[in-house]
Protein backbone atom coordinates (compact mmCIF):
# COMPACT_ATOMS: atom_id res chain seq x y z
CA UNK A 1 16.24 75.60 28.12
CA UNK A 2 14.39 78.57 29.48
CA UNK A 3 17.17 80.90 27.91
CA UNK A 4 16.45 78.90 24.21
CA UNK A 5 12.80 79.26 24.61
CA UNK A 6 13.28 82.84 25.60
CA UNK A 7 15.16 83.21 22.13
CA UNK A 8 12.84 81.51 20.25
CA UNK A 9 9.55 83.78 21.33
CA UNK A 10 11.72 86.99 20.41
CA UNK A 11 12.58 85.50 16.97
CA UNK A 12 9.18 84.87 16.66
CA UNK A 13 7.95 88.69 17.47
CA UNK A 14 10.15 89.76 15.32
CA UNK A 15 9.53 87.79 12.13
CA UNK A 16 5.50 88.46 13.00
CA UNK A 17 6.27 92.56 13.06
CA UNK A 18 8.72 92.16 9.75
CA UNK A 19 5.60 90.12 8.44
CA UNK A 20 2.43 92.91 9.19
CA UNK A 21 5.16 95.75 8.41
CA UNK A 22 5.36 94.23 4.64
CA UNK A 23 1.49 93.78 4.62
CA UNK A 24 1.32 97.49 5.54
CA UNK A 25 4.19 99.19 3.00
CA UNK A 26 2.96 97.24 -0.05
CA UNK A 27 -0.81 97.53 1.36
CA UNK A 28 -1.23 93.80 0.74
CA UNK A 29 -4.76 92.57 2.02
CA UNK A 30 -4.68 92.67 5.49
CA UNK A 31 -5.09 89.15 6.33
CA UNK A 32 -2.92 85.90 7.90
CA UNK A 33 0.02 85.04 6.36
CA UNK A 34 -1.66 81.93 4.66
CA UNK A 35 -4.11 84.12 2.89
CA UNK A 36 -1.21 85.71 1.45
CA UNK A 37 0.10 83.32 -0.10
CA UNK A 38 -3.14 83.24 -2.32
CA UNK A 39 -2.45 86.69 -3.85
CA UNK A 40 0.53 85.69 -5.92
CA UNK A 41 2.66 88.05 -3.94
CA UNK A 42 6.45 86.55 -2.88
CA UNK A 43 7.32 88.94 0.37
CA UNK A 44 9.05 88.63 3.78
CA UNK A 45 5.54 86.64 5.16
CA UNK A 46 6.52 83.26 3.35
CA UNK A 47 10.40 83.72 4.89
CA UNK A 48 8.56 84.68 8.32
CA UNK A 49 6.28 81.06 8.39
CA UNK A 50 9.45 79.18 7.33
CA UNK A 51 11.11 80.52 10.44
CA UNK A 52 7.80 80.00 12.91
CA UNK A 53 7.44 76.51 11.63
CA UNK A 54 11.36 75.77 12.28
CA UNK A 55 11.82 73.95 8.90
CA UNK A 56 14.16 74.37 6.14
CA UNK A 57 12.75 76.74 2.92
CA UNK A 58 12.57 74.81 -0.43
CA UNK A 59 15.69 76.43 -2.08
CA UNK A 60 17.89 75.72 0.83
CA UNK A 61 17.05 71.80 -0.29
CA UNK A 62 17.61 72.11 -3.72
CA UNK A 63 20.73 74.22 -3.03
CA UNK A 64 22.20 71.40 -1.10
CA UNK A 65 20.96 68.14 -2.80
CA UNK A 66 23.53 69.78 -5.77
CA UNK A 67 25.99 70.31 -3.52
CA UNK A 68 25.71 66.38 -2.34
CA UNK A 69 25.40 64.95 -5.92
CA UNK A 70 28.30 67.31 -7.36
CA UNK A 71 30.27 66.32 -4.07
CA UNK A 72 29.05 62.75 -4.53
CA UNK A 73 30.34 62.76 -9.03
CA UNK A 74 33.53 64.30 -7.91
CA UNK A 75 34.64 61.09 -5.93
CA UNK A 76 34.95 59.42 -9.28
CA UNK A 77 37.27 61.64 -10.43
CA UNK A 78 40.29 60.15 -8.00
CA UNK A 79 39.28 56.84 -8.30
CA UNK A 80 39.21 56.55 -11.79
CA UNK A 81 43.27 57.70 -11.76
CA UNK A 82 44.16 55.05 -9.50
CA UNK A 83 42.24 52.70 -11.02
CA UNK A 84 44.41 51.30 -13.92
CA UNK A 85 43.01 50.15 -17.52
CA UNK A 86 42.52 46.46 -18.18
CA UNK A 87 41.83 46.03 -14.30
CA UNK A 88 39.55 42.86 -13.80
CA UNK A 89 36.03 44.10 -12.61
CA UNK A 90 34.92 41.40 -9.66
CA UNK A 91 31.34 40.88 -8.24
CA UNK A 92 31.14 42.77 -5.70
CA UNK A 93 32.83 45.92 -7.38
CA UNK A 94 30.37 45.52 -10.04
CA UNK A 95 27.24 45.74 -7.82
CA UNK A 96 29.05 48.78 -6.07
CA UNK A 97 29.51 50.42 -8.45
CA UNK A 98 26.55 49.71 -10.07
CA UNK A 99 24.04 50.77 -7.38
CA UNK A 100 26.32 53.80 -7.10
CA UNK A 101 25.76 54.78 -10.34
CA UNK A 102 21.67 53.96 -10.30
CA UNK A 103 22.01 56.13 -7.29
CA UNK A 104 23.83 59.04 -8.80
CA UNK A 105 20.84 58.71 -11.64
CA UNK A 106 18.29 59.10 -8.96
CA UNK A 107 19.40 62.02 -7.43
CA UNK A 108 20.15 64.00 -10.49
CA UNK A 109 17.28 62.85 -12.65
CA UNK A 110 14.74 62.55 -9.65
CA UNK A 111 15.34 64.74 -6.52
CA UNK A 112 16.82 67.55 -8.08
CA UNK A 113 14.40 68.73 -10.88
CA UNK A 114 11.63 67.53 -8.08
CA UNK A 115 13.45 70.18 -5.30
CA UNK A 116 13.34 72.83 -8.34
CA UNK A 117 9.73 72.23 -9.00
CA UNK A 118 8.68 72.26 -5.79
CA UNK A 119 10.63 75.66 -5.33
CA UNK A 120 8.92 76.87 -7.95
CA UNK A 121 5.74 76.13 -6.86
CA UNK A 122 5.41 77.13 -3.67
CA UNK A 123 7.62 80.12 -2.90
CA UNK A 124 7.88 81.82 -6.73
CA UNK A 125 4.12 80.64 -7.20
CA UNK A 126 4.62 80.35 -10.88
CA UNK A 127 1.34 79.12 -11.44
CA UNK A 128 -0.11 79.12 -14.92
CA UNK A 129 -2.20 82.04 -14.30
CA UNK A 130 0.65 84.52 -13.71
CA UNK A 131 1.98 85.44 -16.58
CA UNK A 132 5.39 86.50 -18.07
CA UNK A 133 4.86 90.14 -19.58
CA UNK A 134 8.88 91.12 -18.66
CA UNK A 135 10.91 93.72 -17.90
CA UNK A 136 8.99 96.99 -18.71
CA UNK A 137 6.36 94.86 -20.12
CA UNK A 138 8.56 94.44 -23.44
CA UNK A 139 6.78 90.85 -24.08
CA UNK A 140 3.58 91.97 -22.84
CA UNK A 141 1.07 89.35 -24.76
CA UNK A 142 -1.60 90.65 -27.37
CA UNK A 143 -4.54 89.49 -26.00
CA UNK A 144 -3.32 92.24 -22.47
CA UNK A 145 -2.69 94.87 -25.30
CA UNK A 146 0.89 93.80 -25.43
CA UNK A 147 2.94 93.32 -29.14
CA UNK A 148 4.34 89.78 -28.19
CA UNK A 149 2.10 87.11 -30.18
CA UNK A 150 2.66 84.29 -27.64
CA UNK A 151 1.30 84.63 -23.86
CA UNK A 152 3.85 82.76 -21.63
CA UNK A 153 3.02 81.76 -18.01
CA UNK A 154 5.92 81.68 -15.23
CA UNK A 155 4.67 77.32 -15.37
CA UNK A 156 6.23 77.42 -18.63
CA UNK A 157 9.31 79.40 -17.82
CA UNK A 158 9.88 76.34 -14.78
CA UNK A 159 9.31 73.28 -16.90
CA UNK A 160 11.53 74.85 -19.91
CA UNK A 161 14.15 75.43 -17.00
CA UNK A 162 13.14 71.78 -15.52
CA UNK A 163 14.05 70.55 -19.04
CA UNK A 164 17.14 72.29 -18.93
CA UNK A 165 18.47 70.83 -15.77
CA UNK A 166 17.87 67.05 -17.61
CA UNK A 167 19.60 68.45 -20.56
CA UNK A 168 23.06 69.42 -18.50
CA UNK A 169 22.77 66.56 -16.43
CA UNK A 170 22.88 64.51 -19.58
CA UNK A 171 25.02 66.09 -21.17
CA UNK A 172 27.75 65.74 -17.94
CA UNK A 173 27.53 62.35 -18.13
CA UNK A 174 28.37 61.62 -21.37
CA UNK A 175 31.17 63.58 -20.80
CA UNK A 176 31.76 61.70 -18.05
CA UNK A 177 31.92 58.33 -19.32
CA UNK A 178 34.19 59.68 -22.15
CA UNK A 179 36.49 61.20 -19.80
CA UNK A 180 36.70 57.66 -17.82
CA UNK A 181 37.24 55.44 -21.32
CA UNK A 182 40.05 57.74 -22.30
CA UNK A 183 41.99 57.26 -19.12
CA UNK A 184 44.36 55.57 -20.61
CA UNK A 185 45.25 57.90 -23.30
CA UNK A 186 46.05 60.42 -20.86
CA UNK A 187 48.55 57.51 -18.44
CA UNK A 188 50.41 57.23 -21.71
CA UNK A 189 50.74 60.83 -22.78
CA UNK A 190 51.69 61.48 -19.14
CA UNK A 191 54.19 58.41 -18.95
CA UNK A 192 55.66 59.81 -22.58
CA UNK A 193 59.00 61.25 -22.46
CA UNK A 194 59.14 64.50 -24.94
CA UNK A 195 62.08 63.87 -27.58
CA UNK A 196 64.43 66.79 -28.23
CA UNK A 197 64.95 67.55 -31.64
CA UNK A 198 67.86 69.91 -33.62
CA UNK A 199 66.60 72.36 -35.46
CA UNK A 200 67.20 69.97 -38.41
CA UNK A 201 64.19 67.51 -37.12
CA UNK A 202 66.77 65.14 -35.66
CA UNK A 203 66.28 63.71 -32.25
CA UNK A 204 69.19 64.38 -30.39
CA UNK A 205 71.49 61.56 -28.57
CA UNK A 206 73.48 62.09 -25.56
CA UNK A 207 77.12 61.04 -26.19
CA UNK A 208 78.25 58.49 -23.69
């Protein structure tokens, strides 16, 4: 224990002299790492208090609640070949695989875009005062002396991206469910022997 303790208080010197070095090359106010998050700026000082505070950083969750509800779709996929067409549904396989699905729903249509906001929110800070002026300022809004007629805030950029996350969700289940109706289709076109034809057209016969 003493050796793990020992450990911990040199990660923690570390991450505190990474943290005041970035304060001191970007000559960000010189104030606690909370304060900094108030400037707008994303540095090393937000990575620093996620290590201090031992917890996990916001993209790390969203990162991995994907991973469990792409892991989690994918275990249709082999059940839906073994399952044959015409199969009689019972009870209990109904409310299985009903409150899988509802579950499924929740995840993708819940957690997920709730992980990316939160992302967004606290460690990019795209807040609706910081605005999107680009690369080079190439959309650099008129009313900053800019060309671009609209001004966009980073808020927008994450809900249009939020949108976009419900759109290919959507749009993965419906392809889903068609890929599950036309099961059958493909058992036959698998089961379906390829006639051999001349070069007339004619299927061929084997002579006995």
């Amino acid at each position: 224990m003493q050796s793990v303790s020992t450990t911990r208080g040199k990660v923690a010197d570390e991450c505190l002299t990474l943290c005041w070095w970035v304060v001191d090359n970007h000559s960000y106010p010189a104030a606690p790492p909370l304060q900094l998050r108030h400037t707008g700026h994303l540095s090393a000082v937000t990575i620093c208090e996620n290590v201090l505070e031992g917890g996990p950083t916001p993209v790390v969750a969203l990162i991995t609640s994907l991973l469990i509800g792409i892991g989690l779709t994918a275990l249709v996929i082999p059940f839906a070949k073994r399952r044959p067409v015409g199969t009689p549904l019972t009870w209990g396989e109904a409310m299985v695989a009903s409150v899988y699905t509802f579950f499924l729903f929740i995840w993708f249509y819940g957690i997920v875009p709730h992980l990316w906001l939160t992302w967004a929110d606290n460690e990019l800070n795209w807040r609706p005062d910081k605005l999107l002026f680009g690369p080079g300022n190439v959309i650099k809004p008129q009313e900053f002396g800019g060309w671009f007629p609209m001004t966009i805030s980073y808020q927008t950029i994450r809900d249009i991206i939020a949108v976009l996350i419900y759109v290919v969700f959507l749009g993965a289940q419906i392809a889903l469910w068609v890929w599950w109706q036309k099961r059958d289709k493909r058992a036959v076109a698998a089961s379906t022997v390829p006639v051999v034809t001349s070069d007339y057209g004619r299927p061929l016969v084997r002579k006995s």
